[in-house]
N, C-alpha and C. Protein backbone atom coordinates (compact mmCIF):
# COMPACT_ATOMS: atom_id res chain seq x y z
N UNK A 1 0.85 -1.17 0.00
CA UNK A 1 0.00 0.00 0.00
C UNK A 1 0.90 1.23 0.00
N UNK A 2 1.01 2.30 -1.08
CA UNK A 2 1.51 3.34 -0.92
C UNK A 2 1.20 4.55 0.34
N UNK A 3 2.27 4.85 0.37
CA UNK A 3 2.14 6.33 1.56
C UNK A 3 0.61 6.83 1.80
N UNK A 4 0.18 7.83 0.48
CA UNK A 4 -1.12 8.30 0.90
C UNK A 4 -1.84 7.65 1.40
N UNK A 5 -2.42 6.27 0.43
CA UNK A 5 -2.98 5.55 0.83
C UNK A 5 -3.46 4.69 2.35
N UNK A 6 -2.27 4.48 2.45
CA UNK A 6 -2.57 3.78 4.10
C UNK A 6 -2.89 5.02 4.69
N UNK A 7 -2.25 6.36 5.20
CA UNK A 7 -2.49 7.90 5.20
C UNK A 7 -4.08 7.31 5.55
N UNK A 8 -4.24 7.94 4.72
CA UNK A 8 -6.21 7.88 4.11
C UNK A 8 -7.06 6.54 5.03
N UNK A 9 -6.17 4.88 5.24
CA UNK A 9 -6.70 4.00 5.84
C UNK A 9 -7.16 4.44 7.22
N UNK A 10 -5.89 5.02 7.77
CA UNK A 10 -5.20 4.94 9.06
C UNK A 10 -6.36 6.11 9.14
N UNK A 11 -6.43 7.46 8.66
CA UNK A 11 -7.47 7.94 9.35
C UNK A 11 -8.71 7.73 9.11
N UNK A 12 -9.13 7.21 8.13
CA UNK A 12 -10.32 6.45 8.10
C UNK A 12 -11.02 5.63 9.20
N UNK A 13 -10.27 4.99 9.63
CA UNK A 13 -9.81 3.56 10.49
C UNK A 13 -10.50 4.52 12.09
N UNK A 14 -9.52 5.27 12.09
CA UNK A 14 -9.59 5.93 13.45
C UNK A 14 -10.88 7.25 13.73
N UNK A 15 -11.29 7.25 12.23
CA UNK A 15 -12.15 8.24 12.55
C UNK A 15 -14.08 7.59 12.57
N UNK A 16 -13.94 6.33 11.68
CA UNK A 16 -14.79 5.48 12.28
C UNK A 16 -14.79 4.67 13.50
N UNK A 17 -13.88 4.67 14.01
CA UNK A 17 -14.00 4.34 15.44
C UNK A 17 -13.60 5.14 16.54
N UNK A 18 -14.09 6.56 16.29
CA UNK A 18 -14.18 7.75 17.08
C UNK A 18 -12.72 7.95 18.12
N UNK A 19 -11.58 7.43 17.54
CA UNK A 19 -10.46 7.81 18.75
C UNK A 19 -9.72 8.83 18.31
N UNK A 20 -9.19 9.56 19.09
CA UNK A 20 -8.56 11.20 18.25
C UNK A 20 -6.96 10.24 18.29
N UNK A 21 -6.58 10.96 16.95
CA UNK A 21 -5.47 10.60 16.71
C UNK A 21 -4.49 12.14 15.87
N UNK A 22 -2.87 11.41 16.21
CA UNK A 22 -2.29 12.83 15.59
C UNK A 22 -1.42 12.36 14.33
N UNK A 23 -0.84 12.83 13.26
CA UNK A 23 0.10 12.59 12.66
C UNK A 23 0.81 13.16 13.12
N UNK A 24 2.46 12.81 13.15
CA UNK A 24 3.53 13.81 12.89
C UNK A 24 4.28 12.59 12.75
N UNK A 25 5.96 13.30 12.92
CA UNK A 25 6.48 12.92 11.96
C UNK A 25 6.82 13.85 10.63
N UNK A 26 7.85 12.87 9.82
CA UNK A 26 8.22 13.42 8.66
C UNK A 26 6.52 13.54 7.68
N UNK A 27 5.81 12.84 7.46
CA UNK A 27 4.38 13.17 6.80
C UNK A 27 3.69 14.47 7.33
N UNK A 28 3.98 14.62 8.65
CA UNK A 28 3.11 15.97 9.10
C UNK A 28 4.01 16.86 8.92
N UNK A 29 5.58 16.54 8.64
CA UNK A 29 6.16 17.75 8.45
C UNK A 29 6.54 18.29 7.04
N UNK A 30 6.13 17.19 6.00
CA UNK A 30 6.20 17.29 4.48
C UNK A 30 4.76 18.18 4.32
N UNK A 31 3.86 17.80 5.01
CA UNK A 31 2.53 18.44 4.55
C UNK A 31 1.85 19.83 4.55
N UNK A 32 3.17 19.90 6.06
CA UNK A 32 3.63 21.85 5.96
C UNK A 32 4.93 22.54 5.07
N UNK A 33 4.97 21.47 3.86
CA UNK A 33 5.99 22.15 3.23
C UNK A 33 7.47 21.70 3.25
N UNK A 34 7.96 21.41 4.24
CA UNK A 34 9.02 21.03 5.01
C UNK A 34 9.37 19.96 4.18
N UNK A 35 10.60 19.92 3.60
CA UNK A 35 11.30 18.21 2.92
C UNK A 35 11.79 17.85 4.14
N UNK A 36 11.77 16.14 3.80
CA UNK A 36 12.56 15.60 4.80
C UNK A 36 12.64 14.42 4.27
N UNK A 37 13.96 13.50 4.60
CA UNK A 37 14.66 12.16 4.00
C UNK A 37 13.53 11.60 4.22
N UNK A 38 13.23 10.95 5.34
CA UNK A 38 12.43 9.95 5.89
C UNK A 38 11.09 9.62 5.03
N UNK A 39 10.62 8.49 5.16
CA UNK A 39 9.37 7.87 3.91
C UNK A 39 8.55 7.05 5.06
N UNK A 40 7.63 7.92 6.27
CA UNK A 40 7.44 6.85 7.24
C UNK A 40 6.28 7.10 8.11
N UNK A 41 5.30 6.89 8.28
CA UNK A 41 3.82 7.58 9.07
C UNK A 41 4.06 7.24 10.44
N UNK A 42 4.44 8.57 11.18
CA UNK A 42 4.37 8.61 12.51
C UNK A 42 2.68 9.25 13.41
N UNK A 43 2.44 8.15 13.80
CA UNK A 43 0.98 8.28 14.38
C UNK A 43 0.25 8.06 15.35
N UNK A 44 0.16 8.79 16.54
CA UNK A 44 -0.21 8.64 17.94
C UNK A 44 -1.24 8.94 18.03
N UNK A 45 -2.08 7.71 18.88
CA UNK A 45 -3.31 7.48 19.15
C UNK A 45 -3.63 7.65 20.40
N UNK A 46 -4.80 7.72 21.31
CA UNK A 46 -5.42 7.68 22.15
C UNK A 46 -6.42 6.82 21.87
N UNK A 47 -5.86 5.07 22.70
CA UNK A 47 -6.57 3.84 22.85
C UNK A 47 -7.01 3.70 24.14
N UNK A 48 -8.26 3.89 24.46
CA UNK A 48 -8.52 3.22 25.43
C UNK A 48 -8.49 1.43 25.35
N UNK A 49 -7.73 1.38 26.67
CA UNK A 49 -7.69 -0.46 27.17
C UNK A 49 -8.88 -1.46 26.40
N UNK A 50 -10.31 -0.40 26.18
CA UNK A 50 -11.39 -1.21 26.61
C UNK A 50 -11.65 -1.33 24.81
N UNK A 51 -10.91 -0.81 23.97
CA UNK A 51 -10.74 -0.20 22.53
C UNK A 51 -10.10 -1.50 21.99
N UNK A 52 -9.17 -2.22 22.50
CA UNK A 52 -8.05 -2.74 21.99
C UNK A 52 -8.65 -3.68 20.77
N UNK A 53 -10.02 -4.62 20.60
CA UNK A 53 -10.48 -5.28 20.10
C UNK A 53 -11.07 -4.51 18.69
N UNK A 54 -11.47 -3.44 19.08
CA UNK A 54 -12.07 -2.79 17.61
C UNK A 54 -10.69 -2.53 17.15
N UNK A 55 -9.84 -1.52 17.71
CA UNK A 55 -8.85 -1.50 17.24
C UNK A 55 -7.73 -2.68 16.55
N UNK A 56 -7.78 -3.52 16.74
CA UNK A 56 -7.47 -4.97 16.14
C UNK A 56 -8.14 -5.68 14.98
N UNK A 57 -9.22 -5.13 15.01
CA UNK A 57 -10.12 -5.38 14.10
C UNK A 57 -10.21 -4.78 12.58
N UNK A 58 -9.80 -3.06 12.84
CA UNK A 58 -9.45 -1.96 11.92
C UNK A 58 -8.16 -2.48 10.71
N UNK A 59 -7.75 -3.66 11.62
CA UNK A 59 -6.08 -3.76 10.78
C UNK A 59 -6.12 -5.85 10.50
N UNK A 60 -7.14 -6.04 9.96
CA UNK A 60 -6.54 -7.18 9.91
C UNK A 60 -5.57 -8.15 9.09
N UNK A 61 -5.20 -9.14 9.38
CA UNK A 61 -4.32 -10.06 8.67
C UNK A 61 -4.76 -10.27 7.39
N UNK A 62 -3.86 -10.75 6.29
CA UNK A 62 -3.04 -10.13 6.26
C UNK A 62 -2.14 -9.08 5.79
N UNK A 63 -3.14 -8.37 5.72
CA UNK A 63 -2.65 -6.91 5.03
C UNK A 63 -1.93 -6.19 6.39
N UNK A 64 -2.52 -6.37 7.19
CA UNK A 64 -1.37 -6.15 8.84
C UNK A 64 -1.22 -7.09 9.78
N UNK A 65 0.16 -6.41 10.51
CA UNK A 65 0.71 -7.47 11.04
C UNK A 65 0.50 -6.57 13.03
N UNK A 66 -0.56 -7.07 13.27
CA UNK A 66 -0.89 -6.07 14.65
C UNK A 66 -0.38 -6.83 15.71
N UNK A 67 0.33 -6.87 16.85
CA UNK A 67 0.66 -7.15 17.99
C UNK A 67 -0.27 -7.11 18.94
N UNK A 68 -0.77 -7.98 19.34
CA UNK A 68 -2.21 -7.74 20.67
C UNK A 68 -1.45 -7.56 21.94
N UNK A 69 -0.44 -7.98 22.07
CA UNK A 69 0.26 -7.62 23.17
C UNK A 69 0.81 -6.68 23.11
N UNK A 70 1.63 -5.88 21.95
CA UNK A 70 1.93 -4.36 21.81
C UNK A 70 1.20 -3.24 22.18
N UNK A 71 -0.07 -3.74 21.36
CA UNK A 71 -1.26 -2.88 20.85
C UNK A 71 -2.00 -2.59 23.00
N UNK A 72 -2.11 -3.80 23.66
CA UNK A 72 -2.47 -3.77 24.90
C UNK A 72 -1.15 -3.20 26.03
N UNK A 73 -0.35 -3.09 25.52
CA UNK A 73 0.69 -2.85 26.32
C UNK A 73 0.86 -1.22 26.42
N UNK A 74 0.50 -0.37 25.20
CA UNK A 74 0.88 0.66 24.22
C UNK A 74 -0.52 1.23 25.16
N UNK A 75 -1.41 1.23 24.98
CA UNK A 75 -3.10 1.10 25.71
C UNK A 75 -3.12 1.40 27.12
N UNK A 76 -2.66 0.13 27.97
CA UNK A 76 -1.90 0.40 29.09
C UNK A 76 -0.91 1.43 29.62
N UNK A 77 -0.07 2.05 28.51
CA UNK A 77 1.17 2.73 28.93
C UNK A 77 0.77 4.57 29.04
């Protein structure tokens, strides 16, 4: 899946399942103009614990490769 594309998944993903999420990163900083080497979607979420299952759900196999123990750990942290 190219850059935009997942882009476009990822907030798709998160905006049907109502969790606020941020870009940054080199994508949020290309999009103000800014070049930068890097080719890479940096993207922080706000998961609630009780989320982890929809959220698992948004990404499945095998087009992704999701960690339930990451993904719950990350949730937790």
């Amino acid at each position: 899946m190219e850059h935009p594309d997942l882009l476009r998944y990822l907030a798709d993903a998160f905006d049907r399942l109502q969790l606020r999420y941020s870009v940054t990163g080199s994508t949020a900083t290309i999009a103000y103009g800014e070049p930068r080497f890097t080719n890479d979607i940096d993207v922080v979420v706000e998961l609630p614990i009780a989320r982890v299952d929809d959220f698992i759900a948004a990404f499945p196999a095998p087009d992704f490769d999701v960690s339930r123990t990451a993904v719950e750990s990350a949730a937790t942290q």
